[in-house]
Protein backbone atom coordinates (compact mmCIF):
# COMPACT_ATOMS: atom_id res chain seq x y z
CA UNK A 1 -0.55 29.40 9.36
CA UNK A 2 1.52 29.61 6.27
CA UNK A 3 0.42 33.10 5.62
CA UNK A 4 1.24 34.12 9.57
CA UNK A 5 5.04 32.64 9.12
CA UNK A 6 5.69 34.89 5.92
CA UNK A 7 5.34 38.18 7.68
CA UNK A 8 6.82 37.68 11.56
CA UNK A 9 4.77 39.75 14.02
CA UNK A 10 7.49 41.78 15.41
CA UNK A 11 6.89 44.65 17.63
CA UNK A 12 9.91 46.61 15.85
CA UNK A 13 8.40 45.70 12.14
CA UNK A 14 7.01 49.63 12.23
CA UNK A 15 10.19 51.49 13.82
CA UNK A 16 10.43 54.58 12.55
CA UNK A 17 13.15 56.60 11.77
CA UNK A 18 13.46 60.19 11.58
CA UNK A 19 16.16 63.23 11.39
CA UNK A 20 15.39 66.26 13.43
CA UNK A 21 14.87 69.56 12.44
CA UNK A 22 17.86 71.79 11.30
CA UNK A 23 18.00 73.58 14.28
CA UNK A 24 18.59 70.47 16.52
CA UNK A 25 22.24 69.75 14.54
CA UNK A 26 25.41 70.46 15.69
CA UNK A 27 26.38 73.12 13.03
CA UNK A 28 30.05 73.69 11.25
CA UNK A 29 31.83 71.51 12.46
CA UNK A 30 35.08 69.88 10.91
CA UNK A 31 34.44 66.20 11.04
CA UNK A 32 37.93 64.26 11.17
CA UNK A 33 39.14 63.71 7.48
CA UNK A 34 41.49 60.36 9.02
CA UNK A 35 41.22 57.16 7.03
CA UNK A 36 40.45 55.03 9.97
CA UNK A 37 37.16 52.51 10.29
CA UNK A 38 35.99 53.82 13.55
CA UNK A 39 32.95 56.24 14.01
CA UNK A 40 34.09 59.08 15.07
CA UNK A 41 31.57 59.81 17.53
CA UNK A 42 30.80 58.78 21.22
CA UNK A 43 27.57 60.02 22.94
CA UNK A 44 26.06 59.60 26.62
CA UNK A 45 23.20 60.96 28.26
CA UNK A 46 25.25 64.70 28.73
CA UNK A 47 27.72 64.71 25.95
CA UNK A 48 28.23 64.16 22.25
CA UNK A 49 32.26 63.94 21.36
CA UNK A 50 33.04 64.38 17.82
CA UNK A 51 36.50 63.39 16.32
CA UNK A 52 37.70 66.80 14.42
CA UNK A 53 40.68 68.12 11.95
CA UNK A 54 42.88 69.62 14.03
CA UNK A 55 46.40 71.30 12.82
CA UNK A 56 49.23 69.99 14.60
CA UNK A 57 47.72 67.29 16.48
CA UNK A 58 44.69 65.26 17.37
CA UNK A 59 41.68 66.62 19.04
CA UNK A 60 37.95 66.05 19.57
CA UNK A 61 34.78 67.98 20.30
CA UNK A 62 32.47 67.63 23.78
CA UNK A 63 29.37 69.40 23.51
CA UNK A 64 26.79 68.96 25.52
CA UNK A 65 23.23 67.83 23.85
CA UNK A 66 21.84 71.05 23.99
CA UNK A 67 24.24 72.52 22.54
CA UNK A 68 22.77 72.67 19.44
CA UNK A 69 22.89 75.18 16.30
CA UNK A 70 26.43 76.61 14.57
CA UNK A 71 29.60 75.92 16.91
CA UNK A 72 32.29 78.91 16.92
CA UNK A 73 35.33 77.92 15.48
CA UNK A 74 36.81 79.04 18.43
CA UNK A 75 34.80 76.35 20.44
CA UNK A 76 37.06 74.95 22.87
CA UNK A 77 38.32 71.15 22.07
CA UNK A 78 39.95 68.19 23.67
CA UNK A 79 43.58 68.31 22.57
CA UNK A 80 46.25 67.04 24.47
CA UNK A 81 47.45 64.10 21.78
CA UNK A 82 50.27 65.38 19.33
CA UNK A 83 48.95 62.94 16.51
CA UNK A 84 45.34 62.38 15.01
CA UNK A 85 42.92 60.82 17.52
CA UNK A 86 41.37 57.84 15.79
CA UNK A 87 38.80 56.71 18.41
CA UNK A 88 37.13 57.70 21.59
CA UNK A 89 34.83 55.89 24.18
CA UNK A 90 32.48 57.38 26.79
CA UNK A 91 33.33 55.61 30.41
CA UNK A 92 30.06 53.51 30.90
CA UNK A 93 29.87 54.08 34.97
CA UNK A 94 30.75 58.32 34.91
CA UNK A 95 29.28 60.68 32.16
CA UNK A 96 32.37 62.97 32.31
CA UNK A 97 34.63 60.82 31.79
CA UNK A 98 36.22 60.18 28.00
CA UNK A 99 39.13 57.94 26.96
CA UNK A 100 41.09 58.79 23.52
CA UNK A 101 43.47 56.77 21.45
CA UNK A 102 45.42 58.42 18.97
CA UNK A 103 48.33 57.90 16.36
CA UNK A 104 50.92 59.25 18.91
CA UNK A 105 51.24 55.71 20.38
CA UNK A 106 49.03 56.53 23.52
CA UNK A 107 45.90 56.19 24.97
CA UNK A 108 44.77 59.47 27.16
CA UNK A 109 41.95 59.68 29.71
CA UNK A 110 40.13 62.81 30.16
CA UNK A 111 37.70 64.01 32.96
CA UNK A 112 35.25 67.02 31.15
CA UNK A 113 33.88 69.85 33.33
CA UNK A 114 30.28 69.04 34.61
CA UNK A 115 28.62 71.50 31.97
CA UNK A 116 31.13 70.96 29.55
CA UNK A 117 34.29 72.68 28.48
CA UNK A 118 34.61 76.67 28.50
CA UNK A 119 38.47 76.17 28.00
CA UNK A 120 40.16 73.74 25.81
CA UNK A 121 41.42 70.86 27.34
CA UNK A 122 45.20 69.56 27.34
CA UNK A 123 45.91 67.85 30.37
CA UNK A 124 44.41 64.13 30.53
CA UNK A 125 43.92 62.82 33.34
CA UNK A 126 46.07 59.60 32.94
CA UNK A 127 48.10 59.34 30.29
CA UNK A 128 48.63 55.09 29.38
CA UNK A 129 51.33 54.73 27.67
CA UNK A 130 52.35 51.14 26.23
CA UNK A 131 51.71 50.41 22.72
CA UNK A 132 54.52 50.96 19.96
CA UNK A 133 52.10 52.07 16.92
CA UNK A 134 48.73 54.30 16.69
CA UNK A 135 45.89 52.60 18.66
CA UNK A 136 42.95 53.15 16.92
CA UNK A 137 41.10 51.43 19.22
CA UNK A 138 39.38 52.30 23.06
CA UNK A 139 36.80 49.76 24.76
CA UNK A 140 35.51 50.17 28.39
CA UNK A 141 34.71 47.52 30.65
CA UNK A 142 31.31 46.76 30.11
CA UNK A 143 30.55 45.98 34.34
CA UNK A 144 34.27 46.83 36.32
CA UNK A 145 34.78 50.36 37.21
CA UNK A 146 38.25 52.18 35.81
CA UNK A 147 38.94 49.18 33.51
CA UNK A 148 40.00 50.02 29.50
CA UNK A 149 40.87 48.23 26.98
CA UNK A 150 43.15 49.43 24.05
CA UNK A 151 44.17 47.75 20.76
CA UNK A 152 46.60 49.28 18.61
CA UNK A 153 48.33 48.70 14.90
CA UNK A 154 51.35 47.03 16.75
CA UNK A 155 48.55 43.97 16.75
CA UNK A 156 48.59 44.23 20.46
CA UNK A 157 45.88 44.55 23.00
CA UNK A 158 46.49 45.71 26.68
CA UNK A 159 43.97 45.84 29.38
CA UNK A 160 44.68 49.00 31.80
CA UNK A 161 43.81 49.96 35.56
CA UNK A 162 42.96 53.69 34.66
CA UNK A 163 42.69 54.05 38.70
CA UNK A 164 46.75 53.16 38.91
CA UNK A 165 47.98 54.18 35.38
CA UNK A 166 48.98 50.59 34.73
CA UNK A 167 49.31 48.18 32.30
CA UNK A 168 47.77 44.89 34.14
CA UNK A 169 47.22 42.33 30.96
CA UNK A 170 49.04 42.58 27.70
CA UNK A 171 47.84 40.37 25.05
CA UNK A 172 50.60 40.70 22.35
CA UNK A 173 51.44 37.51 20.71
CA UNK A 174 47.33 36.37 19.85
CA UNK A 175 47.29 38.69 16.74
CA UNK A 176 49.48 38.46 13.63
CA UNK A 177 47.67 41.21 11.29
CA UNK A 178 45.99 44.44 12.34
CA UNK A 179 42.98 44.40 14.81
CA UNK A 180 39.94 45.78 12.76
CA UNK A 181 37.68 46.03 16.13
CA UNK A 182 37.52 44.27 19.62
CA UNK A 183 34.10 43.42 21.49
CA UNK A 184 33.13 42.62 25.19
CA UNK A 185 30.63 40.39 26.04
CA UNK A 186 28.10 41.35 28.34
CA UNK A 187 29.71 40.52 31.47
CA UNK A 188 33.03 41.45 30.31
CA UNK A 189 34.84 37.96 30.77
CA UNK A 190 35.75 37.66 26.62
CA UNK A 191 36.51 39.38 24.32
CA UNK A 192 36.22 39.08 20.36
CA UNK A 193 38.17 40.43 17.87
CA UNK A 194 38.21 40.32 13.69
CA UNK A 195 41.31 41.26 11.85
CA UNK A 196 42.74 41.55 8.49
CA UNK A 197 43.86 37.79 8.83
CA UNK A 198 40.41 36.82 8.31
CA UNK A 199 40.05 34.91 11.34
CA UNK A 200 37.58 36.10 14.61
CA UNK A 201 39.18 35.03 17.95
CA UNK A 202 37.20 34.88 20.69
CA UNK A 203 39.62 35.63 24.05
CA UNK A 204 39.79 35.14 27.68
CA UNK A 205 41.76 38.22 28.62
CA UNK A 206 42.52 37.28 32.11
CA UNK A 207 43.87 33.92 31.41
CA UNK A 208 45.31 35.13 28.35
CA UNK A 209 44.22 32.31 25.70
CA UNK A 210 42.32 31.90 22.89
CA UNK A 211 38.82 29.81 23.47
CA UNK A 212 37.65 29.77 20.12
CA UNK A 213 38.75 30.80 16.39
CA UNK A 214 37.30 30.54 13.11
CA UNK A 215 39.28 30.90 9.68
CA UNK A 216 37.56 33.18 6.84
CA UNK A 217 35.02 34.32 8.63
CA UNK A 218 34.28 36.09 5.65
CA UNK A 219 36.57 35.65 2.63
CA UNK A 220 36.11 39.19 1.36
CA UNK A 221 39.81 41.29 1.61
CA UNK A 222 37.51 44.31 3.12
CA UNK A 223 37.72 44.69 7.06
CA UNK A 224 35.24 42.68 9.32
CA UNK A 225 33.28 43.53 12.41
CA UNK A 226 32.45 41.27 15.53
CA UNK A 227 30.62 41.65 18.29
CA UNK A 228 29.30 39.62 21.16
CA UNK A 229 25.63 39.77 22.01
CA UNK A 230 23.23 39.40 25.13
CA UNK A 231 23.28 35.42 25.01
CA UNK A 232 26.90 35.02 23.80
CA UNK A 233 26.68 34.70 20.11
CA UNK A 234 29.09 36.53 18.42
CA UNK A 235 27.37 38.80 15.27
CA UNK A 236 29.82 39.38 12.30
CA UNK A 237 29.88 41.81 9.14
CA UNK A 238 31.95 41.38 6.29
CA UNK A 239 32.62 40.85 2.47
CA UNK A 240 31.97 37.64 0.39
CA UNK A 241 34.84 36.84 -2.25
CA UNK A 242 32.75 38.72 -4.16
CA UNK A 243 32.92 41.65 -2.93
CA UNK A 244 29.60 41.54 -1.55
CA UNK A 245 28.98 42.56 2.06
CA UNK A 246 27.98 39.75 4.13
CA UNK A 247 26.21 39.26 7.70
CA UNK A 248 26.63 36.36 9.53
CA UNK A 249 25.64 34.77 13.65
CA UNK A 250 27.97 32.35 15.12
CA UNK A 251 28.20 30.16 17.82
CA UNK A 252 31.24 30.67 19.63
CA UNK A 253 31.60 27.14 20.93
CA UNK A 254 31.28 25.55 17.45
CA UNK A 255 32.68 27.96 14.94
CA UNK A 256 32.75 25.44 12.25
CA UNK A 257 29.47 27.00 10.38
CA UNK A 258 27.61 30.29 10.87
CA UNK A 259 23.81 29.96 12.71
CA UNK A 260 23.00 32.07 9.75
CA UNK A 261 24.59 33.92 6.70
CA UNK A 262 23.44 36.32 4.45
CA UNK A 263 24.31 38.72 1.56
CA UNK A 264 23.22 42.12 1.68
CA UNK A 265 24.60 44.37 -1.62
CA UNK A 266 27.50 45.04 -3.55
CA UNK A 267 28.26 48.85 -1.43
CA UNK A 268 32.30 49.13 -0.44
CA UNK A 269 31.88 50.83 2.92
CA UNK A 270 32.50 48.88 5.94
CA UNK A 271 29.06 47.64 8.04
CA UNK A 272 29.65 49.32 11.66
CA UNK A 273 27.17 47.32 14.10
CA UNK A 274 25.46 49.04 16.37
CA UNK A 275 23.58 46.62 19.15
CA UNK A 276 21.06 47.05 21.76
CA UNK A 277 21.26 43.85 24.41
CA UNK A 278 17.74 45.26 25.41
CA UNK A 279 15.64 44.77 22.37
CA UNK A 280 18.07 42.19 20.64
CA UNK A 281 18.62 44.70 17.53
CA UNK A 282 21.13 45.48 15.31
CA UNK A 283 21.90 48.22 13.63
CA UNK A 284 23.78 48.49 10.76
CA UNK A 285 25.37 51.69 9.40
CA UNK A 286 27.67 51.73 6.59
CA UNK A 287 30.76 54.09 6.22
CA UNK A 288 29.76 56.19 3.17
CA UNK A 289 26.24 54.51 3.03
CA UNK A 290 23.15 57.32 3.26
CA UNK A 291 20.95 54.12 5.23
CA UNK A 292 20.62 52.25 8.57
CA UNK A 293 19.57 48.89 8.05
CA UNK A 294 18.47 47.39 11.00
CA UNK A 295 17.79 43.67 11.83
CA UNK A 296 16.15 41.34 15.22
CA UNK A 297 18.00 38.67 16.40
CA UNK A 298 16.07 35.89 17.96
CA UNK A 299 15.91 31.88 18.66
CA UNK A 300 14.35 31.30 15.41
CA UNK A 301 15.12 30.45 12.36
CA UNK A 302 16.16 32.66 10.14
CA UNK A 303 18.17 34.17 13.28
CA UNK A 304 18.71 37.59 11.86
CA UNK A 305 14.89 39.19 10.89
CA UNK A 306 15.58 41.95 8.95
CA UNK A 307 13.31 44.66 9.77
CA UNK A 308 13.74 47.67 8.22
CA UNK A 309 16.05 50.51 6.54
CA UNK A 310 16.10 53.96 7.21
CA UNK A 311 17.37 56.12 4.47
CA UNK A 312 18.58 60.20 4.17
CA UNK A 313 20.34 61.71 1.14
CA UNK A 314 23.73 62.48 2.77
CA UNK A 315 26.58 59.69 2.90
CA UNK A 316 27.23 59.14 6.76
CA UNK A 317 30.90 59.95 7.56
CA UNK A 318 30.74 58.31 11.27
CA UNK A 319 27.91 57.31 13.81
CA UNK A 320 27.19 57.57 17.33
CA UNK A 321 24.80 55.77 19.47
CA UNK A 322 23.22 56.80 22.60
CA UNK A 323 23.11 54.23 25.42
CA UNK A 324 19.32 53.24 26.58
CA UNK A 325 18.81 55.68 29.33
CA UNK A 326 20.05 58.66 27.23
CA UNK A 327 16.30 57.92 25.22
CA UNK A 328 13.12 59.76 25.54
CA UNK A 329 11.14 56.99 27.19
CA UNK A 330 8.15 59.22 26.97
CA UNK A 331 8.20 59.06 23.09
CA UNK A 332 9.01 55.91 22.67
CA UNK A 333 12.40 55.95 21.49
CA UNK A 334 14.37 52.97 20.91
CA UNK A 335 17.39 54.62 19.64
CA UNK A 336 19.14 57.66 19.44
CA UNK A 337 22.21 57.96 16.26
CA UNK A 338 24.75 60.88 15.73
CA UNK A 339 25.30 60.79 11.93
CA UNK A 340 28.56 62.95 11.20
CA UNK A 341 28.43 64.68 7.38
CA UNK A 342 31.35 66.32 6.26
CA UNK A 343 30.38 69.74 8.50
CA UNK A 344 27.75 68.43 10.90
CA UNK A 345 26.35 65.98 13.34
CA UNK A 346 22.69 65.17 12.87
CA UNK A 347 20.70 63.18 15.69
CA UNK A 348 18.41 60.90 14.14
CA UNK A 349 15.90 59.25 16.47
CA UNK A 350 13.95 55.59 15.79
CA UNK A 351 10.86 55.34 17.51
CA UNK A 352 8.21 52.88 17.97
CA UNK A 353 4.40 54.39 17.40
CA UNK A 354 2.29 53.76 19.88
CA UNK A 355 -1.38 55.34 20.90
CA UNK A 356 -0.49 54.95 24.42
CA UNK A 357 1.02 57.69 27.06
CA UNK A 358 1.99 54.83 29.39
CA UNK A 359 5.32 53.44 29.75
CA UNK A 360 5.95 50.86 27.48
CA UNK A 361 7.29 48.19 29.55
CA UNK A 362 7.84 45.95 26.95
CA UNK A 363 10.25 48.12 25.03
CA UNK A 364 12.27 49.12 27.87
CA UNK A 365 13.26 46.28 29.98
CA UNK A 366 15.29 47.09 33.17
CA UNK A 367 18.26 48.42 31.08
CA UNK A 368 22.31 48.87 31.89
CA UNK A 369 22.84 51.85 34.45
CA UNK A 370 25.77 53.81 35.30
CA UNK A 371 27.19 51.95 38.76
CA UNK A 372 30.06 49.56 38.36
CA UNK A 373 29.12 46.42 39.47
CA UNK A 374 32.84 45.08 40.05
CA UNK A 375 36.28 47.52 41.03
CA UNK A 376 38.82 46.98 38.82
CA UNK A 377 41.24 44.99 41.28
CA UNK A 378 38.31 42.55 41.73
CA UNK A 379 37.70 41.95 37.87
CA UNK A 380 41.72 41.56 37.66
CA UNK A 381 41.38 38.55 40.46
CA UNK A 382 39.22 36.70 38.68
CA UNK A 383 35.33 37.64 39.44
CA UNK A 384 32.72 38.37 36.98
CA UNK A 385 29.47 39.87 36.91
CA UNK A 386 26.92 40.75 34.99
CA UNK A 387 25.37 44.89 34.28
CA UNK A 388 23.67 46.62 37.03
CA UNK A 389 20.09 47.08 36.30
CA UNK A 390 18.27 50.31 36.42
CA UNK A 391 14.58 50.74 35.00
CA UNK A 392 13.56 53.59 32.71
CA UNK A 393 10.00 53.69 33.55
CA UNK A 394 10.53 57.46 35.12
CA UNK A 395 13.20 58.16 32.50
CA UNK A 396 16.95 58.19 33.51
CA UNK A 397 17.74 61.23 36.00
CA UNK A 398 21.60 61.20 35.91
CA UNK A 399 22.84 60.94 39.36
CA UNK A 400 24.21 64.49 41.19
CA UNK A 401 26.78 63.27 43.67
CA UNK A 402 27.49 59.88 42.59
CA UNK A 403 30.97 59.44 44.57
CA UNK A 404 33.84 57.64 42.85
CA UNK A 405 34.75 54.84 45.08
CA UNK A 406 38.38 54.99 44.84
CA UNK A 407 40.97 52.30 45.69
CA UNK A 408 44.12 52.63 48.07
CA UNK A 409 46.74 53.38 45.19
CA UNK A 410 44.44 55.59 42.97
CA UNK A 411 45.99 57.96 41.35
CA UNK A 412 42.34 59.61 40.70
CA UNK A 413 41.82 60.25 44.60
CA UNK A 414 43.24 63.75 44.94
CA UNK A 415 39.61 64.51 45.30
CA UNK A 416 39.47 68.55 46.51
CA UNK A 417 37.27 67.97 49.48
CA UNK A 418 34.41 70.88 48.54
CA UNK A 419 33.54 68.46 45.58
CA UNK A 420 31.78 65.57 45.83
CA UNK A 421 30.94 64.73 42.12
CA UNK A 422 31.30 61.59 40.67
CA UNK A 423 34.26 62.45 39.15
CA UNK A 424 37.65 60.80 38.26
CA UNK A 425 39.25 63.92 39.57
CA UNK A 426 42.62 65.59 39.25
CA UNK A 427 45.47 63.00 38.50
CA UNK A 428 48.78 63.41 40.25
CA UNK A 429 49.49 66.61 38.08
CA UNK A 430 47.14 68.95 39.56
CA UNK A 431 47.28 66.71 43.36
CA UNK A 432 51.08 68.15 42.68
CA UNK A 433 50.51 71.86 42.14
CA UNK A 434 47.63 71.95 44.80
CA UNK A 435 50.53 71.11 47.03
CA UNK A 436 53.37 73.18 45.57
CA UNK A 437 50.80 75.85 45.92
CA UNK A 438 50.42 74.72 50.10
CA UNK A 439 53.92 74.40 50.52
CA UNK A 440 54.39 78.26 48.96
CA UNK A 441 52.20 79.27 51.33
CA UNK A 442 53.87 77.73 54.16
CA UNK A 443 57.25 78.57 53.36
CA UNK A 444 55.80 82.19 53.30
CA UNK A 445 54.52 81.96 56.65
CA UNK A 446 57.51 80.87 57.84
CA UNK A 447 59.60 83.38 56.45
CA UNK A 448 57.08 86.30 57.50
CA UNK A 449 57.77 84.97 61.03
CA UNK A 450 61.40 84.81 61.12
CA UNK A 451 61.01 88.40 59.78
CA UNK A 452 59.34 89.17 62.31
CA UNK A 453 61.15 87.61 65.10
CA UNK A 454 64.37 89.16 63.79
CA UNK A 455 62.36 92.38 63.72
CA UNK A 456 61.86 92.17 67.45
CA UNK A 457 65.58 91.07 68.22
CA UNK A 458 67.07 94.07 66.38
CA UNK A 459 64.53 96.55 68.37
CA UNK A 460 65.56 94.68 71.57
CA UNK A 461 69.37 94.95 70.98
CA UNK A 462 68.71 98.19 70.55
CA UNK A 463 66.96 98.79 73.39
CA UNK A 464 69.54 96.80 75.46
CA UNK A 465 72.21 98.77 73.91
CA UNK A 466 70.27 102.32 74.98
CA UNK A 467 69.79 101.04 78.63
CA UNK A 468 73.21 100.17 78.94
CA UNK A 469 74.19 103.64 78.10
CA UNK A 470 72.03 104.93 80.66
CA UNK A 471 72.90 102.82 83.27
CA UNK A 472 76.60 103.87 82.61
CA UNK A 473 75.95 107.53 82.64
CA UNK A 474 74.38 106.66 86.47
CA UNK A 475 77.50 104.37 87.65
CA UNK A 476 79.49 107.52 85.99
């Protein structure tokens, strides 16, 4: 029995990472050079977005996944900020829909094409404008539909209605040092944060108070990470006083010690967490690290299993990772990353050998799909509820004509009545110039008529005027 405890049977002991071939990369590109912690990247089941350099302003990459091989320089971007955008978040409920936050004080929300761009993008949109420094950080709502969180380096958070334009919660007085990340939990009721005061707060937004707090979390100087998990543990990463980088569970309604701690090495980059709520795993990537050390979580002690590392040559310069039903189901996939180098993106995919063709149930549980399971409006009055489940066992087949379902005073309802995509369509911008472009048209009409009209009055004065002369020459 002794021997069994030393090695835990776990089903992920033998993942198995790999990078694909060259010809699968996304080729030349200009990965962002901005000192900021966040990853750079955002993927979905359609699209991989890629923070870039960009003179004279901020813009990011959409390409869809096929687009593989060397992208033109001329390749068109996402560009509408005038500073350096700093991160980016796919919309969880509509694959074409991206929000941006940038160092020109605003958060932008973008609606790409259905294939993907063939022009460069500069109108958002929504533009939210609220925060008085860079925000360097964009969260959706995990369940609620058009709901987006923002946190920028004025140490203020503010929880928008993208479907109005409005700032609806603005939590501005909770942080006195710069936000390093913010976290939902799975139902989107809390959220956590970890900034450079040391302390992780965990955060009713709605009610706008603080439910739990703990003091060095880690005492390293070097930023920190949190983020919620499945059951409601909150999973930190950090640096010991040592300058070690540290890991560490907590239970967010006794804060006092950590369910379980541990050092890892002595690297400087900062641990980004990457978790799957499906399989209870964490992954960790390090900025500047070449690895991905990844880790189970479960009710045992020692909490956090480490299970494996996979390791490349090339220092990682930002990560993405694929949601669940963007996976290959049929190879037994468990995870999908977008390393960033200096000039490309490289997928790297972590499977799970198995002999057998048949869906694994038991590594794809019913899994998050892309259907809001609250409005916003609802979510904002109080109501909570948990992800919409979809199963994977016939792989994910992205919805065609998934409608938005679009609230009285949505901005996003100028819907052009031919298309009936899912889409967050035309903001008040374009709803305007359809109907300058109707009124033109109108007014034309109108004039052609009067035109016309006078048209036939001059011919009939002249007539008149001709048949008075003849009747004169009779009475003559």
């Amino acid at each position: 029995d002794t021997m069994r405890r030393v090695v835990r049977q776990s089903k992920f002991r033998h993942v198995f990472g790999q990078a694909v071939k060259n010809d699968q990369c996304y080729d030349d590109i200009r990965v962002s050079r901005v000192t900021w912690d966040s990853s750079f990247c955002a993927v979905n089941p359609r699209f991989v977005a890629i923070i870039v350099d960009a003179s004279g302003g901020g813009a990011f990459l959409v390409l869809p996944l096929h687009k593989t091989g060397r992208i033109d320089k001329s390749y068109p971007t996402v560009c509408g900020h005038t500073g350096p955008v700093l991160d980016i978040d796919w919309c969880p409920h509509n694959d074409q829909v991206i929000a941006s936050g940038s160092e020109d004080c605003t958060v932008m929300v973008w609606q790409i094409p259905e294939n993907g761009l063939t022009l460069s993008l500069t109108e958002p949109v929504v533009v939210l404008e609220g925060h008085s420094k860079r925000v360097g950080i964009v969260a959706w709502h995990p369940t609620a539909r058009n709901v987006l969180l923002s946190a920028g380096c004025d140490n203020a958070i503010i929880i928008w209605n993208v479907g109005t334009g409005e700032a609806l919660i603005n939590l501005d007085d909770m942080h006195v040092d710069m936000i390093y990340n913010v976290s939902w939990n799975r139902n989107g009721s809390l959220i956590c944060t970890a900034s450079k005061d040391k302390k992780v707060r965990v955060i009713d937004p709605r009610k706008q108070e603080i439910v739990a707090e703990k003091e060095k979390t880690h005492e390293g100087a070097r930023p920190m990470r949190a983020i919620f998990l499945a059951d409601g543990n909150i999973f930190t990463t950090g640096f010991s006083r040592m300058s070690e980088r540290q890991l560490a569970l907590w239970n967010p309604k006794n804060m006092e010690e950590p369910i379980a701690l541990h050092e890892m090495d002595t690297s400087n980059g900062v641990l980004l967490p990457f978790y799957d709520p499906d399989t209870n795993i964490i992954y960790l990537c390090g900025k500047g690290d070449s690895s991905i050390r990844y880790f189970e979580i479960t009710d045992e002690s020692p909490y956090v299993h480490y299970l494996n590392t996979f390791s490349s040559k090339e220092p990682q310069r930002g990560m993405g990772f694929m949601p669940k039903r963007g996976l290959d189901v049929n190879k037994c996939e468990i995870a999908r990353f977008f390393k960033l180098h200096e000039r490309k993106c490289e997928p790297i995919i972590m499977t799970v050998p198995r002999k057998s063709d048949l869906f694994q149930d038991d590594l794809y549980p019913d899994t998050a799909g892309p259907e809001a399971a609250l409005e916003a409006e609802e979510w904002f009055e109080g109501k909570n509820a948990d992800p919409l489940l979809i199963s994977l066992k016939h792989g994910y087949i992205p919805g065609k004509n998934r409608d938005l379902k679009v609230v009285k005073k949505n901005i996003l309802d100028n819907k052009p009545a031919a298309n009936k995509k899912s889409d967050l369509i035309n903001a008040p911008k374009k709803a305007a110039d359809a109907s300058n472009t109707q009124n033109e048209a109108k007014l034309d009409e109108i004039l052609k008529e009067l035109k016309s009209i006078k048209d036939t009055i001059t011919n009939q004065d002249e007539r008149i005027s001709k048949l008075e002369q003849q009747m004169a020459k009779i009475a003559d």
